[in-house]
Protein backbone atom coordinates (compact mmCIF):
# COMPACT_ATOMS: atom_id res chain seq x y z
CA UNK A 1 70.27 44.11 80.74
CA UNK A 2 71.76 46.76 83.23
CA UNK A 3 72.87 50.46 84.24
CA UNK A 4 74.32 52.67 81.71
CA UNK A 5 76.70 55.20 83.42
CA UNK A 6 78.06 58.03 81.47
CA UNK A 7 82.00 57.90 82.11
CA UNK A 8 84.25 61.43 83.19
CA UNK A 9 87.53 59.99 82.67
CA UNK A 10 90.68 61.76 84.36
CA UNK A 11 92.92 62.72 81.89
CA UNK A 12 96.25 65.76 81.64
CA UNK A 13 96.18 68.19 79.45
CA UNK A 14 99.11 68.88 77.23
CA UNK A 15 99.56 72.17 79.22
CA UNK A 16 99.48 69.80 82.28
CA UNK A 17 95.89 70.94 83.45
CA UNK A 18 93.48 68.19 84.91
CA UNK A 19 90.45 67.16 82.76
CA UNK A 20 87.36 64.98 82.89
CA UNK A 21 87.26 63.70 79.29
CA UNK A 22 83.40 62.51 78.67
CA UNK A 23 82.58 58.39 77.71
CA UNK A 24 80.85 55.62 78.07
CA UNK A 25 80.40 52.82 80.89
CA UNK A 26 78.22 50.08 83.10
CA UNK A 27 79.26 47.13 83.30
CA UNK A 28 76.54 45.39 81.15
CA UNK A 29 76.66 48.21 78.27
CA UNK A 30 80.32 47.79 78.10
CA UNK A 31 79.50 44.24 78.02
CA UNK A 32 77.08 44.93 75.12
CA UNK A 33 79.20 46.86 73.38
CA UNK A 34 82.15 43.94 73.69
CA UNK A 35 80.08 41.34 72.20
CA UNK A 36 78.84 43.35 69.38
CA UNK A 37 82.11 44.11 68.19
CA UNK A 38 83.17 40.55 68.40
CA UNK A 39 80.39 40.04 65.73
CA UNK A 40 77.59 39.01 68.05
CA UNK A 41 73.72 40.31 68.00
CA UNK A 42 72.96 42.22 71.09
CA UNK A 43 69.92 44.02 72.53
CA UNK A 44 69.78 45.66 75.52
CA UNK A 45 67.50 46.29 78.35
CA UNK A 46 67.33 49.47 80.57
CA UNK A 47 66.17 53.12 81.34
CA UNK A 48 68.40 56.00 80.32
CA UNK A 49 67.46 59.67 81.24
CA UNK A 50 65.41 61.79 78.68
CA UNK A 51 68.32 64.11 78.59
CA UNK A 52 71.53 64.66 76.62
CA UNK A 53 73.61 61.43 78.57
CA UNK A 54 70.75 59.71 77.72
CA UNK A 55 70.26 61.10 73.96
CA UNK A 56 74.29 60.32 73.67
CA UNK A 57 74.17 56.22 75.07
CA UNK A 58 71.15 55.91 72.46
CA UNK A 59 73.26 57.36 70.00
CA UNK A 60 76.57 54.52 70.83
CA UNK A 61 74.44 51.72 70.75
CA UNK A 62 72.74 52.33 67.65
CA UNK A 63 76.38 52.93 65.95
CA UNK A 64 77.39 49.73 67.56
CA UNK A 65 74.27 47.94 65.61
CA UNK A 66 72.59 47.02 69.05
CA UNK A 67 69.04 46.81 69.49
CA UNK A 68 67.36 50.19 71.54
CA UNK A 69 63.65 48.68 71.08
CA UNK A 70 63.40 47.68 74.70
CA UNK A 71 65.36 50.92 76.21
CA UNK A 72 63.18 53.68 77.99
CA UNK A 73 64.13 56.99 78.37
CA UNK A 74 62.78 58.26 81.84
CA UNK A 75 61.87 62.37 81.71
CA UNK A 76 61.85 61.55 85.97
CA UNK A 77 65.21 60.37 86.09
CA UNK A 78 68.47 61.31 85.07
CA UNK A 79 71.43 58.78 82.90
CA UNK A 80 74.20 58.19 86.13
CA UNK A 81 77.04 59.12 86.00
CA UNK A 82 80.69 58.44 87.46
CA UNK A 83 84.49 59.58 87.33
CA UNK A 84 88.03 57.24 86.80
CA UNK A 85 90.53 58.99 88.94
CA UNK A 86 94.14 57.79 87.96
CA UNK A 87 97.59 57.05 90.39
CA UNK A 88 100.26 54.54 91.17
CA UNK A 89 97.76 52.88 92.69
CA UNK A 90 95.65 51.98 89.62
CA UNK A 91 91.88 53.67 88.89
CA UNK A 92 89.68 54.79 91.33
CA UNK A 93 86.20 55.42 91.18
CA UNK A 94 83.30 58.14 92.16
CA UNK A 95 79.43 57.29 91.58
CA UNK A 96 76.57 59.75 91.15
CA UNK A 97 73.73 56.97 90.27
CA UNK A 98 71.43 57.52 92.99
CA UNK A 99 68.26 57.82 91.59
CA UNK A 100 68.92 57.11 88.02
CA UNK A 101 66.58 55.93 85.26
CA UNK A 102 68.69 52.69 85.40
CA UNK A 103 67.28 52.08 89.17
CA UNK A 104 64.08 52.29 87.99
CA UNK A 105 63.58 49.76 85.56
CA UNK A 106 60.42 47.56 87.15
CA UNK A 107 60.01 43.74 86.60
CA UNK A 108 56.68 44.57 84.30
CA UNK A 109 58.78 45.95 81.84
CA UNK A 110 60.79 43.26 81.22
CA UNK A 111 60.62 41.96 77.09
CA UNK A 112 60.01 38.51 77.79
CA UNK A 113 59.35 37.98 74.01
CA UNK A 114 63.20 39.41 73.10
CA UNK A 115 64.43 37.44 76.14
CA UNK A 116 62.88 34.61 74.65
CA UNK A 117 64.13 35.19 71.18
CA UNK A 118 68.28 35.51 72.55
CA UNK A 119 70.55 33.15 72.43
CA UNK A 120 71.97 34.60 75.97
CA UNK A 121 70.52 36.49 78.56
CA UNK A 122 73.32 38.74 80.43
CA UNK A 123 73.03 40.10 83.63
CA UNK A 124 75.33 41.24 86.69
CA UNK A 125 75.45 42.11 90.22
CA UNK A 126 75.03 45.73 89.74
CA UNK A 127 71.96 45.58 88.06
CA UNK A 128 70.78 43.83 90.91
CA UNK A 129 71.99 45.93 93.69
CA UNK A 130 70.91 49.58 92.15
CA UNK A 131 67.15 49.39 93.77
CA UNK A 132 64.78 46.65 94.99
CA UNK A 133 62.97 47.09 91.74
CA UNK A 134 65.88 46.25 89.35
CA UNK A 135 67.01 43.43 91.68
CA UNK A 136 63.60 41.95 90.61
CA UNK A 137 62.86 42.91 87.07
CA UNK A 138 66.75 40.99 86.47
CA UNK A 139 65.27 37.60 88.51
CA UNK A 140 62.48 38.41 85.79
CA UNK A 141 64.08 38.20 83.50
CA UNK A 142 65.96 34.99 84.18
CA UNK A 143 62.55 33.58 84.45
CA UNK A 144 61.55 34.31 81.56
CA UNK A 145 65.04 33.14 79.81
CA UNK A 146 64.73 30.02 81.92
CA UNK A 147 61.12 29.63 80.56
CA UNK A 148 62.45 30.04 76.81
CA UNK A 149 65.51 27.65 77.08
CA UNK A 150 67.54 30.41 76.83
CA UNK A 151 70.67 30.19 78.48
CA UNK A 152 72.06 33.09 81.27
CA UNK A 153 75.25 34.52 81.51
CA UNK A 154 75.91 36.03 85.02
CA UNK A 155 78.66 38.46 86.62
CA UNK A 156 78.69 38.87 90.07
CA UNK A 157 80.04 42.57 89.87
CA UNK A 158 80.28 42.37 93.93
CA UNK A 159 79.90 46.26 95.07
CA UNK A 160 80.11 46.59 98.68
CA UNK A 161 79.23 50.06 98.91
CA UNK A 162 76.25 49.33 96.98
CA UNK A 163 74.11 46.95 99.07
CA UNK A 164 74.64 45.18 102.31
CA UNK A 165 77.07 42.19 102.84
CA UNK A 166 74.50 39.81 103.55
CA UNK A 167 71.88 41.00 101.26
CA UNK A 168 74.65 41.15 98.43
CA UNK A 169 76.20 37.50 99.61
CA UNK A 170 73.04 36.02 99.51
CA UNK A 171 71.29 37.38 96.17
CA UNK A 172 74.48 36.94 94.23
CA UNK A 173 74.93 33.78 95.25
CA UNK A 174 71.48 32.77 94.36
CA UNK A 175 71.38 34.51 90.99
CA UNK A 176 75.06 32.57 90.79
CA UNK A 177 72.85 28.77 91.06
CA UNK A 178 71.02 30.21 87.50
CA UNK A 179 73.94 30.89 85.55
CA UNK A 180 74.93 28.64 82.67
CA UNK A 181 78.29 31.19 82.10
CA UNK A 182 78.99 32.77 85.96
CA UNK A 183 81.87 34.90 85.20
CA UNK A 184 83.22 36.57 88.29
CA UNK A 185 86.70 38.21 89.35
CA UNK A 186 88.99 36.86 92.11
CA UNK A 187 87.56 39.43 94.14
CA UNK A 188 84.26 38.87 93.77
CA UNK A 189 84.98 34.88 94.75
CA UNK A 190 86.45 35.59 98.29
CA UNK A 191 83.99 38.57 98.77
CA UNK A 192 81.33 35.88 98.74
CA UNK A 193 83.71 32.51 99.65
CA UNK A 194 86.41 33.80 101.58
CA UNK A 195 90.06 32.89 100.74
CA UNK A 196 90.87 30.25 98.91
CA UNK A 197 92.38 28.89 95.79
CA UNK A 198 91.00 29.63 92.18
CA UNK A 199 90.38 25.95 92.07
CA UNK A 200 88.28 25.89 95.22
CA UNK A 201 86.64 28.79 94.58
CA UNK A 202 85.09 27.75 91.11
CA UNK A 203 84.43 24.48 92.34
CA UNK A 204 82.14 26.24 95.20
CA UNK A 205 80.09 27.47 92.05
CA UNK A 206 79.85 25.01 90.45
CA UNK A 207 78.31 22.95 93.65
CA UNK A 208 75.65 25.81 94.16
CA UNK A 209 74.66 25.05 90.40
CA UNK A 210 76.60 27.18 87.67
CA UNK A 211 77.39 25.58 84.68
CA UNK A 212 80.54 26.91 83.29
CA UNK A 213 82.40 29.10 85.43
CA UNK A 214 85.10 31.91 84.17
CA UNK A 215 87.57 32.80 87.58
CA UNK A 216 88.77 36.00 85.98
CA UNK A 217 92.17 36.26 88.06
CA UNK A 218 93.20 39.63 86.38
CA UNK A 219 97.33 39.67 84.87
CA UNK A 220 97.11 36.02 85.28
CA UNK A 221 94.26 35.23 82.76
CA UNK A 222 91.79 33.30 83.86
CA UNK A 223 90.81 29.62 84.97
CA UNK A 224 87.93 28.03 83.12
CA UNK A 225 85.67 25.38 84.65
CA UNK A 226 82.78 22.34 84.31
CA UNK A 227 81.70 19.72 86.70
CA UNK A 228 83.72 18.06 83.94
CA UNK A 229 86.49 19.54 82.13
CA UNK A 230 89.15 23.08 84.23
CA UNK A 231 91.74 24.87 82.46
CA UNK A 232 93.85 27.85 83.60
CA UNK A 233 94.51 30.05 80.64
CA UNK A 234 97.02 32.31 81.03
CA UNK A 235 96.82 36.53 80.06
CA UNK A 236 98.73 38.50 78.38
CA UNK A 237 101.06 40.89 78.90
CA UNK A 238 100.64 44.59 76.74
CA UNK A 239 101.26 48.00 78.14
CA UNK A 240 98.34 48.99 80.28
CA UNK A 241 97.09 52.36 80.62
CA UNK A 242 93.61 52.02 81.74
CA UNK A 243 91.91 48.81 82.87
CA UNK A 244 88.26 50.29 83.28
CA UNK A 245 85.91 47.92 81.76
CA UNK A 246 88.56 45.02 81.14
CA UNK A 247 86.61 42.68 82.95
CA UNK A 248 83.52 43.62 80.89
CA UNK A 249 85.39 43.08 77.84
CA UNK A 250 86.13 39.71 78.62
CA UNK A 251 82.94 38.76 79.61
CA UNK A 252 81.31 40.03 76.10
CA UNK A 253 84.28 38.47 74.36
CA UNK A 254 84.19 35.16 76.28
CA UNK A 255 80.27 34.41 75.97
CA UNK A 256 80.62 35.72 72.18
CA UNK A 257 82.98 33.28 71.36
CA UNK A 258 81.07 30.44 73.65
CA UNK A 259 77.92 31.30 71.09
CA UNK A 260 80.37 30.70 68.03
CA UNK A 261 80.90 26.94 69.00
CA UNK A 262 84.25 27.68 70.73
CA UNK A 263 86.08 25.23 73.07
CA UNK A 264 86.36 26.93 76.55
CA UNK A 265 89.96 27.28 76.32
CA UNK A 266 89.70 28.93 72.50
CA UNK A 267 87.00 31.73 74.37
CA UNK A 268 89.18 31.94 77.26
CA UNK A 269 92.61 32.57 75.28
CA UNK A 270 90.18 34.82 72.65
CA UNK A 271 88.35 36.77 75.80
CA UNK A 272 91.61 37.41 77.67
CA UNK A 273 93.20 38.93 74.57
CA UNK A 274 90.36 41.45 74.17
CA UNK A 275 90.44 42.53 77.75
CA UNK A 276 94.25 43.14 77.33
CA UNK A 277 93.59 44.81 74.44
CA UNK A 278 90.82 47.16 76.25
CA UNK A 279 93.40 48.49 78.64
CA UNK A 280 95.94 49.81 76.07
CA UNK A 281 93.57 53.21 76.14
CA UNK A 282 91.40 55.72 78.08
CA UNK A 283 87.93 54.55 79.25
CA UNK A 284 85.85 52.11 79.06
CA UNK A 285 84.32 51.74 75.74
CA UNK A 286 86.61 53.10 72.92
CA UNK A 287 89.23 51.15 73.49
CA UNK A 288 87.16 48.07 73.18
CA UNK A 289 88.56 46.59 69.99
CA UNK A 290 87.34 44.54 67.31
CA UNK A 291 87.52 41.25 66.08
CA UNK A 292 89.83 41.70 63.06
CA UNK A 293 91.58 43.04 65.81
CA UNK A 294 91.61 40.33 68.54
CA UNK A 295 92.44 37.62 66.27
CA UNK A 296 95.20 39.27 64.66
CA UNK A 297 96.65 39.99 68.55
CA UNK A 298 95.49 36.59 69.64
CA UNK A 299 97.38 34.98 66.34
CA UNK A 300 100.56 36.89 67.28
CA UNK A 301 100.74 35.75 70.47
CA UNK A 302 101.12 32.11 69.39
């Protein structure tokens, strides 16, 4: 459950000319999108515009196999949008969501009968931080996953130029107490902590009241943790060209893998080879890969 954004990726042209090649992205459609093609059964929850973006995201889930019974498209709202912009730097990014459909998804319209049907419920940061209104339809939501046993799988996503500090600290790290997979980057952590080791910083949620926490730490892999069991599972290395989305890929991947019966470490090691995978291509969707795929890298890799 989330924001769609259509993707303008920055790409050259053979002749050398600039270009905005068109894809997909949002953190929790990419995550969608990650977990189907790990074999998992997905539905997702938003509002897309009533125009061709929208017509076009419709048109990716459905191929993906994911469920577009509880997606609205808004004729008062457009599908956001933003663009990757590429240097030595890494990726950098430019929104135009203000206003979108996404923003105005409304706690009402939450499926509590799907949500109750899942396995997971998946959520992020983002989705919180778009408008007042989708901060509350996704504490809705957990509610009504709570209420159904179902378990929730949280990334903090930590925007600053989204919402205020404070607001963001404090929502995030309330949402954070629900989450029975809280998956959030290094820099999400000391956004919300401050410095500190991985160690520390896990251990922080898992004393507000996460379950399993996932420390994405980005080249290094990731550190996996309980109140009873931590592992630090080391990435791996591949040729990057594009990392847009890799964390979303892992996510999808990890909680996937979680939902087949797999040990933390065996997600973590699976997850982290997907998101390296991910970044071997433009954008943040096709390059997604598969399962055949993953296991075959994974399996190489010793």
């Amino acid at each position: 459950m989330g924001e769609p954004l259509l993707e303008f990726n920055e790409r050259t042209s053979d002749g050398g000319e600039v270009v905005y090649a068109p894809g997909y992205g949002g953190d929790t459609s990419n995550f969608a999108v990650a977990a189907a093609r790990q074999g998992a059964r997905v539905a997702y929850v938003t509002r897309v515009g009533a125009d061709t973006f929208g017509d076009r995201f419709m048109a990716l889930w459905r191929a993906e196999g994911i469920d577009v019974s509880s997606v609205v498209q808004d004729r008062d709202a457009p599908t956001g949008i933003y663009f990757v912009r590429h240097d030595g730097d890494g990726h950098h990014f430019t929104y135009r969501r203000a206003g979108s459909a996404a923003s105005r998804l409304r706690s009402d319209e939450v499926p509590r009968p799907l949500i109750a049907s899942a396995r997971v419920l998946h959520v992020s940061g983002i989705g919180q931080a778009i408008s007042t209104s989708a901060c509350d339809a996704v504490f809705a939501a957990i509610q009504a996953a709570q209420e159904a046993r179902v378990l929730v799988s949280y990334d903090p996503n930590v925007r600053p130029t989204l919402w205020p500090a404070a607001r963001a600290r404090a929502i995030v790290l309330e949402t954070a107490a629900y989450a029975d997979y809280c998956l959030p980057s290094l820099d999400d952590a000391t956004t919300l902590l401050g410095d500190g080791p991985p160690e520390a910083l896990a251990d922080a949620f898992l004393e507000r009241g996460a379950r399993c926490v996932a420390l994405k730490l980005g080249r290094d892999g990731v550190l996996v943790a309980t109140v009873g069991e931590r592992h630090r599972v080391p990435g791996f290395t591949v040729e990057t060209v594009d990392a847009t989305g890799a964390g979303d890929t892992f996510d999808g991947a990890f909680v996937a893998e979680m939902l087949r019966g797999a040990s933390l470490v065996d997600a973590a090691r699976y997850a982290n080879g997907a998101a390296a995978l991910s970044t071997r291509g433009y954008g943040a969707v096709d390059p997604i890969p598969h399962r055949a795929e993953v296991e075959a890298f994974v399996a190489s890799r010793g």
